[in-house]
C-alpha atoms as a PDB file:
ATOM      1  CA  UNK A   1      -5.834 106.634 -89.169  1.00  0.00           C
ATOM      2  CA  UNK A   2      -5.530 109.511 -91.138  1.00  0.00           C
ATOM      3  CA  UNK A   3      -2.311 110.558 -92.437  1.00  0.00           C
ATOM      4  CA  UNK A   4      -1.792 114.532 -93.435  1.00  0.00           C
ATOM      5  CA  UNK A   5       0.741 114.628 -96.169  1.00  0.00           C
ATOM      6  CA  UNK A   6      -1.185 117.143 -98.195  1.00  0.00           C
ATOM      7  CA  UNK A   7      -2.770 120.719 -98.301  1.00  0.00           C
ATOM      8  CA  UNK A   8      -6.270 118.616 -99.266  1.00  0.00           C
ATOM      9  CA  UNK A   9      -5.374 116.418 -96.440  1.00  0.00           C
ATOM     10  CA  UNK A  10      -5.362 119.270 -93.519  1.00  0.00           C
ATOM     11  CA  UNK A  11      -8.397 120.836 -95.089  1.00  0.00           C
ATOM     12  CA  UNK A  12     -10.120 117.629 -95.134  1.00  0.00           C
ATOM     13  CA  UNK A  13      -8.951 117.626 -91.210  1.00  0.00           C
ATOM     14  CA  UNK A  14      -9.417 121.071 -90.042  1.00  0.00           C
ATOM     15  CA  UNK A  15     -12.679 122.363 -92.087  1.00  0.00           C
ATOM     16  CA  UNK A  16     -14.908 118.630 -92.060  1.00  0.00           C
ATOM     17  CA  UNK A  17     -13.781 116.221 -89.817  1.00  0.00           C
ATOM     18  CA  UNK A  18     -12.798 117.605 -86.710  1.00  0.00           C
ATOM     19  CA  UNK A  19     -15.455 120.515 -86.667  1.00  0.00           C
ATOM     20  CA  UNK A  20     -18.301 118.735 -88.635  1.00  0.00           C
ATOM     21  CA  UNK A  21     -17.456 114.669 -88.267  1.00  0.00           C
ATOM     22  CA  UNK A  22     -18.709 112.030 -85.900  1.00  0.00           C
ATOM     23  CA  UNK A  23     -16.173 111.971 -84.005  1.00  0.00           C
ATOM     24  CA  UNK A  24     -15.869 113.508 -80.419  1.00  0.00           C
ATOM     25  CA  UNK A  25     -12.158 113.794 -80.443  1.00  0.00           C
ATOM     26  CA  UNK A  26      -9.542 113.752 -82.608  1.00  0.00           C
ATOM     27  CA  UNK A  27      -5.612 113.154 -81.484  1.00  0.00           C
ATOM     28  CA  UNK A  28      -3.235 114.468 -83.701  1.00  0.00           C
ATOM     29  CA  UNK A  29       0.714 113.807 -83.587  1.00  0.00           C
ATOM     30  CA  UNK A  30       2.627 116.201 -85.550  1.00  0.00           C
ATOM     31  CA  UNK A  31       5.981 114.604 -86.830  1.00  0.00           C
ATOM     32  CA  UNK A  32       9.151 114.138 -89.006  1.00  0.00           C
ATOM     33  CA  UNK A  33      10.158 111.140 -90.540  1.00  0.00           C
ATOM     34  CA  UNK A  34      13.636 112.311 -89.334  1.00  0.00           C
ATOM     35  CA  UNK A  35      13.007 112.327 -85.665  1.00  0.00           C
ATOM     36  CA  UNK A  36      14.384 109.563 -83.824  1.00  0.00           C
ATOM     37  CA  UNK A  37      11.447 110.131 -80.810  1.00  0.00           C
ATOM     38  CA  UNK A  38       8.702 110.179 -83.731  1.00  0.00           C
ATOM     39  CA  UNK A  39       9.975 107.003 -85.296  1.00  0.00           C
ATOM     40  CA  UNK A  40       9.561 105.373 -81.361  1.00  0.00           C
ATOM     41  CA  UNK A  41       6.381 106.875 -81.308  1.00  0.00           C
ATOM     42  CA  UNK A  42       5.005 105.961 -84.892  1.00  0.00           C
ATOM     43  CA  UNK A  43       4.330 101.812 -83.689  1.00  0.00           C
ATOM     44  CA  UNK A  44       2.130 103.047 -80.430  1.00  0.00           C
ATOM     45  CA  UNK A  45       0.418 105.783 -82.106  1.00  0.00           C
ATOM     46  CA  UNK A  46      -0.959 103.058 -85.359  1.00  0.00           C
ATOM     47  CA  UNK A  47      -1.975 100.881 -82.060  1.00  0.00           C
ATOM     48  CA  UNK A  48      -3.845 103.953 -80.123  1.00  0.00           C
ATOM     49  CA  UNK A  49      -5.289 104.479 -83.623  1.00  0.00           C
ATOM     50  CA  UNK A  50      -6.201 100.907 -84.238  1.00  0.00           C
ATOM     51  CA  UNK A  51      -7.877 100.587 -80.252  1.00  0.00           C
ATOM     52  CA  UNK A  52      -9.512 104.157 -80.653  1.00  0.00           C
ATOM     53  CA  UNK A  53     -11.404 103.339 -83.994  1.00  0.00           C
ATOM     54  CA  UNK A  54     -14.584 103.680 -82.768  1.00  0.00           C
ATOM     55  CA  UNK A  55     -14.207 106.220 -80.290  1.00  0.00           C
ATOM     56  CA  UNK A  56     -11.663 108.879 -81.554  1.00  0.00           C
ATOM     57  CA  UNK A  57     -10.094 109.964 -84.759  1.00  0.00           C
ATOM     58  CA  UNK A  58      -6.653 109.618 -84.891  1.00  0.00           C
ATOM     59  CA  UNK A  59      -4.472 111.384 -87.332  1.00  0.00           C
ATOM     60  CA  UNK A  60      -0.905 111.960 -88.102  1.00  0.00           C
ATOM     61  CA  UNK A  61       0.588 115.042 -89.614  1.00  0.00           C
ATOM     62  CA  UNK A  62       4.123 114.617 -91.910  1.00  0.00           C
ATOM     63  CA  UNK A  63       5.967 117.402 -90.918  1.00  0.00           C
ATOM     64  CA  UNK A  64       8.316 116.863 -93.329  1.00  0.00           C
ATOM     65  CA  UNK A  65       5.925 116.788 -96.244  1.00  0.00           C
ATOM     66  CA  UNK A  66       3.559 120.065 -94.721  1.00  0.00           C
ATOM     67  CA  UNK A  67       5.453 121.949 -93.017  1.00  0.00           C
ATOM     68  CA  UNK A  68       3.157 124.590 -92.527  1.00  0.00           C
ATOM     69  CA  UNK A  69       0.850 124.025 -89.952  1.00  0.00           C
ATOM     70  CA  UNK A  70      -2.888 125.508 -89.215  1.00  0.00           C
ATOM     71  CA  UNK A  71      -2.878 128.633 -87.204  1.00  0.00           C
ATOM     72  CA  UNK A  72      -4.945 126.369 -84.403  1.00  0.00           C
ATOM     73  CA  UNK A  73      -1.992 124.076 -83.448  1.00  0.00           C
ATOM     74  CA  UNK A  74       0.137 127.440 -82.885  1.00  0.00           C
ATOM     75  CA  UNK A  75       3.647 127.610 -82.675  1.00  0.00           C
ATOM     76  CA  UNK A  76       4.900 124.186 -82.855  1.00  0.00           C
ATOM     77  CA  UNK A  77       8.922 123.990 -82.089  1.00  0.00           C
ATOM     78  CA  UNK A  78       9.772 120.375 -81.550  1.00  0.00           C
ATOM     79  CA  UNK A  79       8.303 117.002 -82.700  1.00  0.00           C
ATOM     80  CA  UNK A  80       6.641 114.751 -81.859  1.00  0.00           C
ATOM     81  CA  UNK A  81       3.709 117.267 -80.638  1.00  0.00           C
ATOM     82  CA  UNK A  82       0.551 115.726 -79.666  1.00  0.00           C
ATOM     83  CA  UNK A  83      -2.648 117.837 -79.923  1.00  0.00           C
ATOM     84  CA  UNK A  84      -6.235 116.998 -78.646  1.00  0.00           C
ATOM     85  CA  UNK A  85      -9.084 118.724 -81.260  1.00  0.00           C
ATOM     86  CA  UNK A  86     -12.543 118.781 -79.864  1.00  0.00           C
ATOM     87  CA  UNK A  87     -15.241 119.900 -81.923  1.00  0.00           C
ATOM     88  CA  UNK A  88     -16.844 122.220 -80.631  1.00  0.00           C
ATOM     89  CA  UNK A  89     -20.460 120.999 -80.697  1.00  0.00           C
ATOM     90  CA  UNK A  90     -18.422 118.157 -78.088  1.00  0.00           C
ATOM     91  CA  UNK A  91     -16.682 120.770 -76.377  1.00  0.00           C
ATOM     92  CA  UNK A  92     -17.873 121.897 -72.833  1.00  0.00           C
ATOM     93  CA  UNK A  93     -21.197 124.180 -72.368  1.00  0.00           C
ATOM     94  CA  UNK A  94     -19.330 126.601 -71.505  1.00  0.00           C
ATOM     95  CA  UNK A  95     -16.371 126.599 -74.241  1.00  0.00           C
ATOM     96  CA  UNK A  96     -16.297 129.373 -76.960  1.00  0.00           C
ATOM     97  CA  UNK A  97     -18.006 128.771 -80.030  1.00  0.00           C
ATOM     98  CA  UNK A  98     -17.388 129.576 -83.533  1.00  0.00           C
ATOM     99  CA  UNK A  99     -13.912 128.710 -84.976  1.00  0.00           C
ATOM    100  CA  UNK A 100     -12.109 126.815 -81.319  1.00  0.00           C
ATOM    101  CA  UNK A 101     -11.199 123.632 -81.860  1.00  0.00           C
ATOM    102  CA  UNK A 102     -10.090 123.036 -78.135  1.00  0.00           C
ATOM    103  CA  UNK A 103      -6.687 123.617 -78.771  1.00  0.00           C
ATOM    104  CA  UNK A 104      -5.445 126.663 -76.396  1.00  0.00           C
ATOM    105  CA  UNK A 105      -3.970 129.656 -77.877  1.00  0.00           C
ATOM    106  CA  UNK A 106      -0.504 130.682 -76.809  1.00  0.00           C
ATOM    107  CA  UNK A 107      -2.497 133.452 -74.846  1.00  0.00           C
ATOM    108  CA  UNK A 108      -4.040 130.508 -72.780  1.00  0.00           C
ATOM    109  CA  UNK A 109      -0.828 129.506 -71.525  1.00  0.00           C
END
């Protein structure tokens, strides 16, 4: 699993893996070491990691640490938020190229 506790960390994330990796999906919880739903979380989300190895990237983003996320997660208000990132060379035929990461804009609803 990855963990994003750094700047290096998210652009390791957002400009290699996720658009150029192996990896048709990635799953990405964005927490706080603060939040008492996170900490529940934190135990299943190392086991989806652990069962997903081979067919996902999983990754979890410290909140606390970064709290400034990418522009393609949007406006997040409340952990834990889960995101789905599909690359786009995985994405759908028709899905927009260039810079989408399968995560809809706030204008997608």
């Amino acid at each position: 699993m990855l963990h994003i506790a750094t700047e290096q960390a998210a652009a390791r994330l957002f400009q290699a893996e996720v658009p150029d990796g192996p990896r048709p999906l990635w799953l990405l919880n964005v927490c706080r070491t603060s939040c008492g739903f996170c900490q529940r979380l934190a135990p299943t989300w190392e086991l989806l990691a652990e069962r997903l190895a081979r067919l996902a990237g999983v990754a979890y983003w410290d909140a606390d640490s970064l709290p400034e996320l990418p522009p393609e997660l949007g406006d997040v208000r409340a952990t834990p938020a889960v995101f789905a990132l599909v690359p786009p060379a995985a994405a759908a035929p028709n899905a927009a190229a260039g810079g989408d990461l399968g995560v809809p804009s706030s204008a997608d609803g």
